[in-house]
Each structure stands twice: as C-alpha cells, then as structure tokens.
PDB file of N, CA and C in Angstrom:
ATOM      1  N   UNK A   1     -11.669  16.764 -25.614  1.00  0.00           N
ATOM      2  CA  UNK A   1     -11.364  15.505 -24.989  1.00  0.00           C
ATOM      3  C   UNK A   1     -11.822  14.386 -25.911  1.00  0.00           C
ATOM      4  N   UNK A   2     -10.744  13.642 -26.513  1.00  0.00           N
ATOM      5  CA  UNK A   2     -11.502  11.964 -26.652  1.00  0.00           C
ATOM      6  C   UNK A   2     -12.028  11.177 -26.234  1.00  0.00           C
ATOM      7  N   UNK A   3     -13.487  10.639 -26.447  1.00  0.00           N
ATOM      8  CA  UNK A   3     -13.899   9.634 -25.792  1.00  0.00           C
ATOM      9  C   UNK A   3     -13.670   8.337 -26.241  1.00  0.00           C
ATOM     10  N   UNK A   4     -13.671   7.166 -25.677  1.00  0.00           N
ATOM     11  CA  UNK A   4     -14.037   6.068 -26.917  1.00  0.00           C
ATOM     12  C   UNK A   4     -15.119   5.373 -26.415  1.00  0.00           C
ATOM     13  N   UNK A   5     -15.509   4.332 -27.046  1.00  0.00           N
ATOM     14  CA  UNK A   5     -17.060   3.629 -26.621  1.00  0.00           C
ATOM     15  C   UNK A   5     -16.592   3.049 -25.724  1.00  0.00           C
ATOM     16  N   UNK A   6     -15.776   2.653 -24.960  1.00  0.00           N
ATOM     17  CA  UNK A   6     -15.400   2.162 -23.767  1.00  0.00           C
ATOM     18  C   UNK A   6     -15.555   2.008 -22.523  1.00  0.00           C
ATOM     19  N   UNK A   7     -15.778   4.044 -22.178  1.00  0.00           N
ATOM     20  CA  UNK A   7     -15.468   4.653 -21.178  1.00  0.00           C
ATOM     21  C   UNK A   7     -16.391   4.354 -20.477  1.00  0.00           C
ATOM     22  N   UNK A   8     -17.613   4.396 -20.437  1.00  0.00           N
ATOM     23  CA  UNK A   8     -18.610   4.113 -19.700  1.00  0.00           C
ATOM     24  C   UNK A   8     -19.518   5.008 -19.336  1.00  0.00           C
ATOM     25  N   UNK A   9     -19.091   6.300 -19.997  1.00  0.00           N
ATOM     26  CA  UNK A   9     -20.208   7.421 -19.581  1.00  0.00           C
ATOM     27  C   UNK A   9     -18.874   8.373 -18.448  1.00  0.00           C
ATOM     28  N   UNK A  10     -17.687   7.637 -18.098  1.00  0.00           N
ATOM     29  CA  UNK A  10     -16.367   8.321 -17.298  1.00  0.00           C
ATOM     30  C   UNK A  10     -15.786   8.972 -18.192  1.00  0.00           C
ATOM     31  N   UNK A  11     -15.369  10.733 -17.703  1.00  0.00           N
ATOM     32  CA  UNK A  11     -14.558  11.320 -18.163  1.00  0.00           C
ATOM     33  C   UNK A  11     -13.023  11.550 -17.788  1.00  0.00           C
ATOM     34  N   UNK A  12     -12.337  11.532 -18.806  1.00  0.00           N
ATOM     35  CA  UNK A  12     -11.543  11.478 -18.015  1.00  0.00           C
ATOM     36  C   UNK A  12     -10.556  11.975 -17.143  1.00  0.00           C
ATOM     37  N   UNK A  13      -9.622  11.559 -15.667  1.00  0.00           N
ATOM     38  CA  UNK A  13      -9.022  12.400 -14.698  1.00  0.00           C
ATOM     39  C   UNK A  13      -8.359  13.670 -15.136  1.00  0.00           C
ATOM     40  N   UNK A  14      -8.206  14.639 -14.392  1.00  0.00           N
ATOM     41  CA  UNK A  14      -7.159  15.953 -14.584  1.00  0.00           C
ATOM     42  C   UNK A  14      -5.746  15.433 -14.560  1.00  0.00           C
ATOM     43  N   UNK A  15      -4.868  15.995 -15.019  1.00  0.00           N
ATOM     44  CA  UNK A  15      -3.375  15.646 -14.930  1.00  0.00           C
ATOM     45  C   UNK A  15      -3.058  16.222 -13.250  1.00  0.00           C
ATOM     46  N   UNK A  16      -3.428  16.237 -12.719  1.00  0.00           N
ATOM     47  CA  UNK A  16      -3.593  16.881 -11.617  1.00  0.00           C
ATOM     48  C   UNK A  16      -3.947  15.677 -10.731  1.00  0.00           C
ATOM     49  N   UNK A  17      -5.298  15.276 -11.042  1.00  0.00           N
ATOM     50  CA  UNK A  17      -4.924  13.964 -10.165  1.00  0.00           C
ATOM     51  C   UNK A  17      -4.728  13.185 -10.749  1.00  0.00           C
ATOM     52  N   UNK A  18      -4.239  12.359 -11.927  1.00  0.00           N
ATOM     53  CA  UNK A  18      -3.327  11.122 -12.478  1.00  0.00           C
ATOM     54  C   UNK A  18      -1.627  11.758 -11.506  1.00  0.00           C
ATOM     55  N   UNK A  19      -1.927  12.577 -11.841  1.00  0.00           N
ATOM     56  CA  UNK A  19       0.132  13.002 -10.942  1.00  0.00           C
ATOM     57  C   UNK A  19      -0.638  12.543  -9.373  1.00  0.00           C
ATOM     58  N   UNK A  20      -1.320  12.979  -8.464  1.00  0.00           N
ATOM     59  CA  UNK A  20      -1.344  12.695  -7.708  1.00  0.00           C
ATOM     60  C   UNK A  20      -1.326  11.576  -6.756  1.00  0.00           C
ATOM     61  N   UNK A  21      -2.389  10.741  -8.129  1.00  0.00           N
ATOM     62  CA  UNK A  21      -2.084   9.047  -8.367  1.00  0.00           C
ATOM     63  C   UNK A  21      -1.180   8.157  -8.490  1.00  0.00           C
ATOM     64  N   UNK A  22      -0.211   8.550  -9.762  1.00  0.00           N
ATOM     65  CA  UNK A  22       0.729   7.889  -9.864  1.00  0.00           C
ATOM     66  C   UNK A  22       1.580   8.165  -8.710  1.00  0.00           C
ATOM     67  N   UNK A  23       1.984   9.464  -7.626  1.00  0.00           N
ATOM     68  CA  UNK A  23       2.772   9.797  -6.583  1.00  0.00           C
ATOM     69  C   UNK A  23       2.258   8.606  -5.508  1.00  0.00           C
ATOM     70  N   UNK A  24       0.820   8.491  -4.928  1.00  0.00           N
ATOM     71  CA  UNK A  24       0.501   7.233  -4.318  1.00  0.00           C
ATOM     72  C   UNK A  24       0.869   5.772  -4.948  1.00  0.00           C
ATOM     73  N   UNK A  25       0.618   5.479  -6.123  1.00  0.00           N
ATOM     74  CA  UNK A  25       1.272   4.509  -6.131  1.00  0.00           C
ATOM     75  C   UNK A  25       2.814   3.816  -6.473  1.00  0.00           C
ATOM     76  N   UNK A  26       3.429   5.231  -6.565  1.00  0.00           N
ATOM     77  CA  UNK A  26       4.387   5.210  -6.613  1.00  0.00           C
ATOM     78  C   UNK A  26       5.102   4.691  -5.345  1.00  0.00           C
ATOM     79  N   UNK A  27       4.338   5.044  -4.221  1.00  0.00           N
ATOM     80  CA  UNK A  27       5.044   5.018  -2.841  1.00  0.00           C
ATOM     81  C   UNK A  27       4.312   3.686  -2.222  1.00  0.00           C
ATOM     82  N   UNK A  28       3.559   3.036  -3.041  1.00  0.00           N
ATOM     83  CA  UNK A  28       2.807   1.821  -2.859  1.00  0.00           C
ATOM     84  C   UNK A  28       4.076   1.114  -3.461  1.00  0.00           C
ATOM     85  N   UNK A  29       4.643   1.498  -4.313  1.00  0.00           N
ATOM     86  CA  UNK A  29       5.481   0.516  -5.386  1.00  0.00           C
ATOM     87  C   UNK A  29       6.939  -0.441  -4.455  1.00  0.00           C
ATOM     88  N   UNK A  30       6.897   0.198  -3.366  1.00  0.00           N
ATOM     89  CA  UNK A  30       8.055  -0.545  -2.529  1.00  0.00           C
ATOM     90  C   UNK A  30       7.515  -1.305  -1.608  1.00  0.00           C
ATOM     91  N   UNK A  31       8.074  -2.386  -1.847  1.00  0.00           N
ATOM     92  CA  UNK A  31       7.664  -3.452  -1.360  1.00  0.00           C
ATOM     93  C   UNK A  31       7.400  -3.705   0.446  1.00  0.00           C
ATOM     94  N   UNK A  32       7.940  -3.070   0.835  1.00  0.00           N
ATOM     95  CA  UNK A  32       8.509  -2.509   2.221  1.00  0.00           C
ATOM     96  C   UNK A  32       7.595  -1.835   2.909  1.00  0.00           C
ATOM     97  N   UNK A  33       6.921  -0.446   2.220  1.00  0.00           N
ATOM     98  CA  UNK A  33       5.875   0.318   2.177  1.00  0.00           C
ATOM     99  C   UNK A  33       4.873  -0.590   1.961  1.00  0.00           C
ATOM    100  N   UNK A  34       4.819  -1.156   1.150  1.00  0.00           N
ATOM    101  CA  UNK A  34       3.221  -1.386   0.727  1.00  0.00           C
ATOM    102  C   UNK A  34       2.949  -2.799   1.757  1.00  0.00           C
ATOM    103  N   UNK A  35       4.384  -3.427   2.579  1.00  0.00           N
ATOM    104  CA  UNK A  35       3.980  -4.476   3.787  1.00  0.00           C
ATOM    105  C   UNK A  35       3.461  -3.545   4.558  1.00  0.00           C
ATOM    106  N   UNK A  36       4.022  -2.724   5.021  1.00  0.00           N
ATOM    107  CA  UNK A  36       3.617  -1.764   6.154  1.00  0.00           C
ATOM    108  C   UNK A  36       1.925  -1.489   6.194  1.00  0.00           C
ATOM    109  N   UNK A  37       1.780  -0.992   5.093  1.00  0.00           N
ATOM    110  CA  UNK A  37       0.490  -0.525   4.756  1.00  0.00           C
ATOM    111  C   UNK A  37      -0.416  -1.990   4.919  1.00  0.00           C
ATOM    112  N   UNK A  38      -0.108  -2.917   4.275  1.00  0.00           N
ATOM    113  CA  UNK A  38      -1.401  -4.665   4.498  1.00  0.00           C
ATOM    114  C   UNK A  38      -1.176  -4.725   5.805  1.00  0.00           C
ATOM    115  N   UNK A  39      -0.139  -4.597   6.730  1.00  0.00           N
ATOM    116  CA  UNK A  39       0.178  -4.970   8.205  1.00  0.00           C
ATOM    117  C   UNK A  39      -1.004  -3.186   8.685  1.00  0.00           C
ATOM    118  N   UNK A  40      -0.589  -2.540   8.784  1.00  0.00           N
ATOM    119  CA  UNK A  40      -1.524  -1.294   9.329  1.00  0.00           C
ATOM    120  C   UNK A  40      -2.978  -1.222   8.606  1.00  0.00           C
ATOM    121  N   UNK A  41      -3.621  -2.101   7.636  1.00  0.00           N
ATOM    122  CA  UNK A  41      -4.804  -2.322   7.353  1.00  0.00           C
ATOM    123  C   UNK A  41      -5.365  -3.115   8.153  1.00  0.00           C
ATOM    124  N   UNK A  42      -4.877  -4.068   8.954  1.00  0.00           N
ATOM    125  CA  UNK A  42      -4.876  -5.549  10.054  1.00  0.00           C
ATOM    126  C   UNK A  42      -5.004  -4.414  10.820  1.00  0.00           C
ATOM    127  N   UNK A  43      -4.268  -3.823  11.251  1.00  0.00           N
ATOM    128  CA  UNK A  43      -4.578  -3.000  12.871  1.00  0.00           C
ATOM    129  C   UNK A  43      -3.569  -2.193  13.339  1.00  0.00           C
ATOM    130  N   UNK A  44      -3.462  -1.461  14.014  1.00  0.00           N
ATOM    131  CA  UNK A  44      -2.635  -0.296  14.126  1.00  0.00           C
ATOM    132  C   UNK A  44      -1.590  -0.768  14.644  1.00  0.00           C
ATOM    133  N   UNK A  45      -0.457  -0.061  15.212  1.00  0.00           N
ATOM    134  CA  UNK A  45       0.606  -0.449  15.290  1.00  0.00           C
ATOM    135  C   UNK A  45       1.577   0.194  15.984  1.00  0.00           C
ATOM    136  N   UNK A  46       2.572   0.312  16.840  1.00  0.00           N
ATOM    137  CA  UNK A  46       3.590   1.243  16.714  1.00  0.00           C
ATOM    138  C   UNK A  46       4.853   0.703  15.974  1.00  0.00           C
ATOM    139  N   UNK A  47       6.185   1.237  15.695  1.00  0.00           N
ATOM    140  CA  UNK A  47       6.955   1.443  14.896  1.00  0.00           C
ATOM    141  C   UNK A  47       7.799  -0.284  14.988  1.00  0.00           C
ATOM    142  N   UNK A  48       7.994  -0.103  16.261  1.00  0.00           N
ATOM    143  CA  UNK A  48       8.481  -1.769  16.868  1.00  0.00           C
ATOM    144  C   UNK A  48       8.060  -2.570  16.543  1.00  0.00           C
ATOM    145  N   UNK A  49       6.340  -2.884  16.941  1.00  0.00           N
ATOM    146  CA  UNK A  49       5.908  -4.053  16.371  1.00  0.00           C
ATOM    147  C   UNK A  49       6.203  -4.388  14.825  1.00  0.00           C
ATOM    148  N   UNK A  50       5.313  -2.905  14.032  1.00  0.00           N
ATOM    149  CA  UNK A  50       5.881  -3.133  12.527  1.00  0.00           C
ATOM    150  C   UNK A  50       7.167  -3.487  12.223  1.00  0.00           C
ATOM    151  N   UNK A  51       8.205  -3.221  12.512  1.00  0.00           N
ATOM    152  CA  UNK A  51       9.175  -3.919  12.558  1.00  0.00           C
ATOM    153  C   UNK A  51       9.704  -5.324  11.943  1.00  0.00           C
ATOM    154  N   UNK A  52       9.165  -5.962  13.674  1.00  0.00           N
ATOM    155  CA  UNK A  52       9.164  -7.127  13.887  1.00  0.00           C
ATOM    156  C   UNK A  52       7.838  -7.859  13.038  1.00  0.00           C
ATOM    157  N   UNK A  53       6.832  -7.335  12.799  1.00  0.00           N
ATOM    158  CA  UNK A  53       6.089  -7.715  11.616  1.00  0.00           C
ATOM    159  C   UNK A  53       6.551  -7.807  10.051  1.00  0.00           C
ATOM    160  N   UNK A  54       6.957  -6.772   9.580  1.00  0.00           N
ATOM    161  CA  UNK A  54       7.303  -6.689   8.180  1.00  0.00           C
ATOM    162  C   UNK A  54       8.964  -7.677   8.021  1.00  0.00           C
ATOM    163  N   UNK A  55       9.696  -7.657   8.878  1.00  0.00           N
ATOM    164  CA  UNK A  55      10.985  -7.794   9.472  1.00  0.00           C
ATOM    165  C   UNK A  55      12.138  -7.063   9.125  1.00  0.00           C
ATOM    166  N   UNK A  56      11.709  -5.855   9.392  1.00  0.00           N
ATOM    167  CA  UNK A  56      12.713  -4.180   8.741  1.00  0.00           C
ATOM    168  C   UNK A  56      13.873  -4.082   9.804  1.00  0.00           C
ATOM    169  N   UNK A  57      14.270  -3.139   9.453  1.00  0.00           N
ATOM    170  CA  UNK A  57      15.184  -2.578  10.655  1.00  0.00           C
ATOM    171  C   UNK A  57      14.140  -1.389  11.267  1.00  0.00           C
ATOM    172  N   UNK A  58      14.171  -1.031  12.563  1.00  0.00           N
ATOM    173  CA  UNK A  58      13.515  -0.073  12.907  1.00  0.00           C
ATOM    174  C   UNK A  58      13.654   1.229  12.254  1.00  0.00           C
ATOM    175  N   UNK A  59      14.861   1.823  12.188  1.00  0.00           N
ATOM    176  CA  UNK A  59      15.411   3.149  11.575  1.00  0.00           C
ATOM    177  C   UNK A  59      14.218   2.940   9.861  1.00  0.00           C
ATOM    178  N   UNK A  60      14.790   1.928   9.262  1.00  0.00           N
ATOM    179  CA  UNK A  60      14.025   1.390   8.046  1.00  0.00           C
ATOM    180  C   UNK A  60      12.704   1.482   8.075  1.00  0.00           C
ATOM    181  N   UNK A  61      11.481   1.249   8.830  1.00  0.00           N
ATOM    182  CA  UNK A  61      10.878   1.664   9.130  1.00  0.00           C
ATOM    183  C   UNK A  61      10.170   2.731   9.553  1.00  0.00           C
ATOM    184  N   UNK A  62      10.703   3.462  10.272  1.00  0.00           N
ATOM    185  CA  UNK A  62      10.003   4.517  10.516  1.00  0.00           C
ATOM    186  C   UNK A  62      10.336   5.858   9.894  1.00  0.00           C
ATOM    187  N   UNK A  63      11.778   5.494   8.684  1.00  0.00           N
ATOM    188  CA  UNK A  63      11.365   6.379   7.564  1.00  0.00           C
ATOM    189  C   UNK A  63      10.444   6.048   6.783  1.00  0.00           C
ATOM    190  N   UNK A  64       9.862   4.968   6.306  1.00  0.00           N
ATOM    191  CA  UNK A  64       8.831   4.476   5.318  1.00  0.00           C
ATOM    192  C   UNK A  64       7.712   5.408   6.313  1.00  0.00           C
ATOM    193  N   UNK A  65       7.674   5.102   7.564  1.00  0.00           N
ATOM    194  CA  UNK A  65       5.889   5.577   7.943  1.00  0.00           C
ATOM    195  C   UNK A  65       6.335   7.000   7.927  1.00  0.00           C
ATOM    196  N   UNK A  66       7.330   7.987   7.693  1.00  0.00           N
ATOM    197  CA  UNK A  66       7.505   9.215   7.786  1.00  0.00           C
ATOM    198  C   UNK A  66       7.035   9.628   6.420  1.00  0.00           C
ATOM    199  N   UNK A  67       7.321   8.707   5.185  1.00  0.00           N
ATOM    200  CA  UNK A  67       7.159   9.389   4.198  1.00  0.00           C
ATOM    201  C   UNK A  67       5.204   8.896   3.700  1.00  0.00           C
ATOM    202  N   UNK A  68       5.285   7.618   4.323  1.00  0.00           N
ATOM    203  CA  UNK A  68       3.755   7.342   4.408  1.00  0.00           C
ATOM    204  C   UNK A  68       2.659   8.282   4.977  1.00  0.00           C
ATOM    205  N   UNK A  69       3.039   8.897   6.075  1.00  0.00           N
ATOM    206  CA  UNK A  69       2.193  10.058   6.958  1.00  0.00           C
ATOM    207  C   UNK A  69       2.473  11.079   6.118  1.00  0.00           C
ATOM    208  N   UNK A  70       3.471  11.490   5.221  1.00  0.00           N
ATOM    209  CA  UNK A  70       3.463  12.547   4.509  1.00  0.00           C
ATOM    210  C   UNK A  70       2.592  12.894   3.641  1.00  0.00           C
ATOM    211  N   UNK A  71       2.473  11.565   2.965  1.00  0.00           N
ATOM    212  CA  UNK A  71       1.705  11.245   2.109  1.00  0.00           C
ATOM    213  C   UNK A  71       0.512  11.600   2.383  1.00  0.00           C
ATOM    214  N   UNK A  72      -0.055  11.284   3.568  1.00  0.00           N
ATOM    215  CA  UNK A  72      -1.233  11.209   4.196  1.00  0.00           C
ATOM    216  C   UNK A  72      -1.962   9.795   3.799  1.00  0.00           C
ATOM    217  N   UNK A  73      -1.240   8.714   3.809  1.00  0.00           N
ATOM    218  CA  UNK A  73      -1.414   7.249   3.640  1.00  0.00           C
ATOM    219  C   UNK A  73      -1.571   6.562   4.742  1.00  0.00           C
ATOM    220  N   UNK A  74      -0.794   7.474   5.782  1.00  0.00           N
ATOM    221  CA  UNK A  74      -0.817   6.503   7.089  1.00  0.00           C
ATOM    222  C   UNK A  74      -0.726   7.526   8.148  1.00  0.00           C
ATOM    223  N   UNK A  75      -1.645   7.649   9.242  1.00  0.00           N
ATOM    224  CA  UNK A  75      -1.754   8.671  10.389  1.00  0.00           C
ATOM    225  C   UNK A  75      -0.984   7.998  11.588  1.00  0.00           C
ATOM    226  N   UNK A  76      -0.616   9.036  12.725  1.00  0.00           N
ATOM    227  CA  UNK A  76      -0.324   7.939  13.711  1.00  0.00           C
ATOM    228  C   UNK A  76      -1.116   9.509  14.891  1.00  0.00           C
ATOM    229  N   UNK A  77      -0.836   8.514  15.989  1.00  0.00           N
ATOM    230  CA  UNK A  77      -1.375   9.407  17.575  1.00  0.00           C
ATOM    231  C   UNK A  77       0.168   9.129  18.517  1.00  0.00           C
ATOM    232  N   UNK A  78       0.051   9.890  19.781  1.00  0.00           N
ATOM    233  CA  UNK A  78       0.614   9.641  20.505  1.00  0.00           C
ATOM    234  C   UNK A  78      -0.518   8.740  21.415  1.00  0.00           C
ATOM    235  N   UNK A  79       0.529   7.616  21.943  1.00  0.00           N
ATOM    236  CA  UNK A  79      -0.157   7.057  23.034  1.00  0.00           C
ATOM    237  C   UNK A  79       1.038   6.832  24.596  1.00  0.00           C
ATOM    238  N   UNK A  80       0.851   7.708  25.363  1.00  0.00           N
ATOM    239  CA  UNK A  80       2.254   7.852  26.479  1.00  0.00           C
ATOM    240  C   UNK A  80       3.329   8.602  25.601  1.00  0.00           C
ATOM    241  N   UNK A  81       3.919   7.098  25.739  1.00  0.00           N
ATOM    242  CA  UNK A  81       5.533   7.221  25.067  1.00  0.00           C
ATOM    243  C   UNK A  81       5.533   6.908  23.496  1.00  0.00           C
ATOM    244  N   UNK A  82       4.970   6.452  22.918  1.00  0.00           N
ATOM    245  CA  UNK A  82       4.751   5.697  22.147  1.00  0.00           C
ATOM    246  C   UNK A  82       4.171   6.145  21.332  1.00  0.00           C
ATOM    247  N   UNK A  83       4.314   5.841  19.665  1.00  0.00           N
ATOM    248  CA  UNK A  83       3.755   6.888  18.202  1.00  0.00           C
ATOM    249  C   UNK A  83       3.056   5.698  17.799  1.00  0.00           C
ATOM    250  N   UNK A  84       1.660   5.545  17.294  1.00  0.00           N
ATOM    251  CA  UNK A  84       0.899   4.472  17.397  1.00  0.00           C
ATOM    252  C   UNK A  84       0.445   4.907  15.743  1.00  0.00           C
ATOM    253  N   UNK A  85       0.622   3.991  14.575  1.00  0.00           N
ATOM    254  CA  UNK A  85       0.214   4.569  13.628  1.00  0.00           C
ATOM    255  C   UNK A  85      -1.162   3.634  13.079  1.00  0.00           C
ATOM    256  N   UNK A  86      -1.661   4.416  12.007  1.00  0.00           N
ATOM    257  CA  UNK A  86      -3.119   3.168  11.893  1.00  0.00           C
ATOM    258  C   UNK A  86      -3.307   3.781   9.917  1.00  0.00           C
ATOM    259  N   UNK A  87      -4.283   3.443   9.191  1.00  0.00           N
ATOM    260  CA  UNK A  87      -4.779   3.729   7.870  1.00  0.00           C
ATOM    261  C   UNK A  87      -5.919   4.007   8.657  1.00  0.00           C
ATOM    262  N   UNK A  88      -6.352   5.281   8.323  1.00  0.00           N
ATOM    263  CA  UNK A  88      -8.163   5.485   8.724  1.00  0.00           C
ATOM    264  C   UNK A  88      -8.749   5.825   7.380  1.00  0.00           C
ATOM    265  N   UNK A  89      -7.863   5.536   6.169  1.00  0.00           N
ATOM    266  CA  UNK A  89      -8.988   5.721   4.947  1.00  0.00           C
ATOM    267  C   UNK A  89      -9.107   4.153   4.100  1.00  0.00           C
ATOM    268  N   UNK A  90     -10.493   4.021   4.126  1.00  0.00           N
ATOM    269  CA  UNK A  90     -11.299   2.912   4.136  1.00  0.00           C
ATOM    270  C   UNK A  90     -10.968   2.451   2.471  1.00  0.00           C
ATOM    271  N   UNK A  91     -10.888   3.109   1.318  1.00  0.00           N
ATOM    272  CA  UNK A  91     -10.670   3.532   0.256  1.00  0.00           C
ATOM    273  C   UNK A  91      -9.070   2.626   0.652  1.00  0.00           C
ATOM    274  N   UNK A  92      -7.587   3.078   0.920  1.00  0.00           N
ATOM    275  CA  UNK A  92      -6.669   2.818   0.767  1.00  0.00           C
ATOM    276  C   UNK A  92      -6.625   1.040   1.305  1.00  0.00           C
ATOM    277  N   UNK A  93      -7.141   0.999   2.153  1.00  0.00           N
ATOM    278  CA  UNK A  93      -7.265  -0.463   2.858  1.00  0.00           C
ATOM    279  C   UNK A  93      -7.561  -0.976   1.463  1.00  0.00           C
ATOM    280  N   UNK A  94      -9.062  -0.374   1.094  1.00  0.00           N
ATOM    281  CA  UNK A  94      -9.576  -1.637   0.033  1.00  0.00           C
ATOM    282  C   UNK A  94      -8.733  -1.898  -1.116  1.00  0.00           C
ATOM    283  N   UNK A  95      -7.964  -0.833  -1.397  1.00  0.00           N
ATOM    284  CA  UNK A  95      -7.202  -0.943  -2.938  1.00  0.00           C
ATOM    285  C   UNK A  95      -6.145  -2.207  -2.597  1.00  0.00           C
ATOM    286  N   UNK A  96      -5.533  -1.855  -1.346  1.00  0.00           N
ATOM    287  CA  UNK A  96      -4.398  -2.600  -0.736  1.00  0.00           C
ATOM    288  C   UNK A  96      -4.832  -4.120  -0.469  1.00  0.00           C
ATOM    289  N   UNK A  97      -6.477  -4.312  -0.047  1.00  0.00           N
ATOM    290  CA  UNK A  97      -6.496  -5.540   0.422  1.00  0.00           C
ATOM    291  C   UNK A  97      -6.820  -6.208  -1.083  1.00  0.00           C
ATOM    292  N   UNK A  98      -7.613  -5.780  -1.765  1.00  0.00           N
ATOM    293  CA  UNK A  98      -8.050  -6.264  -2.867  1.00  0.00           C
ATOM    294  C   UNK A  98      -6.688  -6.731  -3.625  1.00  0.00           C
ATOM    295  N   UNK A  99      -5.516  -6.039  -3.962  1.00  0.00           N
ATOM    296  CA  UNK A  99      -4.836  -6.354  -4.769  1.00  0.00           C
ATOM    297  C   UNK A  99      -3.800  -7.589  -3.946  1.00  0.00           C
ATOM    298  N   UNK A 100      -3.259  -7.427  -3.334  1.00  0.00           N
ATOM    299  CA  UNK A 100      -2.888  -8.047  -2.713  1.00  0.00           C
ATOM    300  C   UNK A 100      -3.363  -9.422  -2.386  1.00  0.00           C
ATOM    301  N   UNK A 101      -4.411  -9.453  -2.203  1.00  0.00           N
ATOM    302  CA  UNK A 101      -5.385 -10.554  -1.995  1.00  0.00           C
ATOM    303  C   UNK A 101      -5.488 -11.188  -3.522  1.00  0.00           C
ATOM    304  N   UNK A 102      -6.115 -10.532  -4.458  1.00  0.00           N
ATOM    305  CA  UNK A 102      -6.174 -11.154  -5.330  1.00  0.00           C
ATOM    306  C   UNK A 102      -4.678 -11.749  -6.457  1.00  0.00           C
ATOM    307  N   UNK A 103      -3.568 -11.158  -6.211  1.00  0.00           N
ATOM    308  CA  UNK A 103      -2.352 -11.549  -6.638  1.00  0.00           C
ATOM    309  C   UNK A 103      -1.918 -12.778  -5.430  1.00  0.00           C
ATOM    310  N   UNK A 104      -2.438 -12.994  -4.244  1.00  0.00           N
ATOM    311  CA  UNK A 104      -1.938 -14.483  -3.466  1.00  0.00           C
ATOM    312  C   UNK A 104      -2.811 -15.257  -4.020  1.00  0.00           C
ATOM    313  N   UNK A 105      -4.088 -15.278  -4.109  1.00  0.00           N
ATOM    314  CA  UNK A 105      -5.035 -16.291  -4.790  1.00  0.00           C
ATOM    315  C   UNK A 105      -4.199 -16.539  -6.298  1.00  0.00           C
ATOM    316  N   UNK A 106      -4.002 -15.615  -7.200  1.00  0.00           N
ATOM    317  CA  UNK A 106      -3.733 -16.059  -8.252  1.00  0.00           C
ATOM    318  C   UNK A 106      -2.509 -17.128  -7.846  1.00  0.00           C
ATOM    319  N   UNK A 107      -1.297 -16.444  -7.178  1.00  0.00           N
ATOM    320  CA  UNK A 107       0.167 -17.386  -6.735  1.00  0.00           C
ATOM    321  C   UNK A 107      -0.052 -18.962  -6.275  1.00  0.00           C
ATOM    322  N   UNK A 108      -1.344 -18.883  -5.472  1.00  0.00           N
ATOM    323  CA  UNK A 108      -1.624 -19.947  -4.671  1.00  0.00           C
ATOM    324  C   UNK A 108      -2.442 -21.245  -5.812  1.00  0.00           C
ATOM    325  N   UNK A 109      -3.312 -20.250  -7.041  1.00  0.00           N
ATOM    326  CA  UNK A 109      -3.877 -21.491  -8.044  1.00  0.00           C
ATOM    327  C   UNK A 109      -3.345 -21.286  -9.249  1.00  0.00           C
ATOM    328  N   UNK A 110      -1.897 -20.995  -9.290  1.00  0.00           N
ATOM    329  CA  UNK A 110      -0.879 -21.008 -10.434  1.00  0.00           C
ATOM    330  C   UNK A 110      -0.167 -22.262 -10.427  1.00  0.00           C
ATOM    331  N   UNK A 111       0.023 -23.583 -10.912  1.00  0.00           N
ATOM    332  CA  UNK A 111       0.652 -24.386 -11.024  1.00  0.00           C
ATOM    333  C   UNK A 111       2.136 -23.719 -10.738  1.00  0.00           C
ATOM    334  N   UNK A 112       3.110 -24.606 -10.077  1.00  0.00           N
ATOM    335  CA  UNK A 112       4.741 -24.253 -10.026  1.00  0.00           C
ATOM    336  C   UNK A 112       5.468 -24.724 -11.587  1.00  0.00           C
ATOM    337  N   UNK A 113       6.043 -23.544 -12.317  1.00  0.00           N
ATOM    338  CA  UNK A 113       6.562 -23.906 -13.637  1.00  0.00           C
ATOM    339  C   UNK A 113       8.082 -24.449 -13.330  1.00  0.00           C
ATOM    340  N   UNK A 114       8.564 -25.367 -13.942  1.00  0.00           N
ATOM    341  CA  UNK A 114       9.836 -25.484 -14.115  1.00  0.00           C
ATOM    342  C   UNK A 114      10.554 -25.114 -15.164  1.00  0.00           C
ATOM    343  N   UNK A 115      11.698 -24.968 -15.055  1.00  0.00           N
ATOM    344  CA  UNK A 115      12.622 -24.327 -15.971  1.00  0.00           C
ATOM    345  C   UNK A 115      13.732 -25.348 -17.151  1.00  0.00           C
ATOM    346  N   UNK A 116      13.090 -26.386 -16.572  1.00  0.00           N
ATOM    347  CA  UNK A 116      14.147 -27.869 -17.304  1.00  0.00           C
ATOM    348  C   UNK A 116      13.305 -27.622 -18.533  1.00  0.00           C
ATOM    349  N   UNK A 117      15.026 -27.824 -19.570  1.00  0.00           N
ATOM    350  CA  UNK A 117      14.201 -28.131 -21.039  1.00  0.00           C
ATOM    351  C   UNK A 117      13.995 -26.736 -21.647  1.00  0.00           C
ATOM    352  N   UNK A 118      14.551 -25.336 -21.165  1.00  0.00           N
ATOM    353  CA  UNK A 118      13.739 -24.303 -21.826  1.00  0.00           C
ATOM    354  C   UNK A 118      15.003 -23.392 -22.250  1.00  0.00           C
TER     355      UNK A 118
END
C-alpha cells in the first residue's frame, strides 16, 4: 500500500467499501432522493406528505423510498394503513445535513454573477 505524508496515520478503504460508498452516493446523487432524504432527516413521514413536500408525483416517490429502503438509507413501519418512513442512522442525517447546509450558506454569501460583457 502507498502512503503519503498526508494521510494522517488513515489507511486506506477496501475496494469493497469505496464500491459500497460510491453505490450510496450514487443514490444520494439524484436530486429527488437526496430531497427526500433532508425532508426525512426533519422527521418522518409517510409517502403523501413527502410528496407534497419535495413536490414529486406520488408513484415518483415511493419508487425513490423503495430503492432508498433498499439501500438501507431509509426505514419505514407500518402505522394502521399507512407506511411511515424515517432515517434512524445518525451518521446519514449528518453527511446530508452538513453538506447541504454548507452548499446553502455558500449560495446565500456568493455574490449574484452576471453574464453581460462575457
């Protein structure tokens, strides 16, 4: 294995989990998914509300949380009638809130560029 003075004393991942990694954020990479996921970090949900939260089509939706629960990104319960889904790993919230969060702060203290003149 190569190290460089960089690393920090970290070796580095198996191809085993970098594949496993890149497969999560791969499924982070749609825009659609990864609302779902900041909206189900806020608080659980069933399929409807998300919906009307993200503003999907339902069908649209609740393939994203099918392939999200596959994942094991996003759990749900029955409650009655009703498929109630939530994030219970504390880890996925933070990656999700952090980035997210910190790409609106950047948007929000980015001057607006114009395009005249270029």
């Amino acid at each position: 294995m190569v190290t460089g003075t960089g690393n920090a004393g970290f070796d580095d991942p198996s191809a085993e989990v970098l594949t496993e990694a890149a497969g999560v954020f791969g499924l982070l990479a749609s825009p659609a998914r990864l609302h779902i996921v900041w909206a189900l970090a806020q608080g659980e949900s069933d399929v409807t509300g998300l919906a009307e939260r993200v503003g999907g089509a339902l069908p649209a939706v609740s393939q994203h949380l099918t392939k999200l629960r596959l994942a094991g990104l996003v759990r749900s319960r029955r409650e009655g009638r009703r498929q109630v889904y939530f994030v219970d790993d504390p880890d996925i919230v933070t990656v999700v809130r952090l980035l997210v969060g910190r790409l609106t702060d950047r948007a929000e203290n980015t001057p607006v560029r114009h395009l005249r003149g270029v």
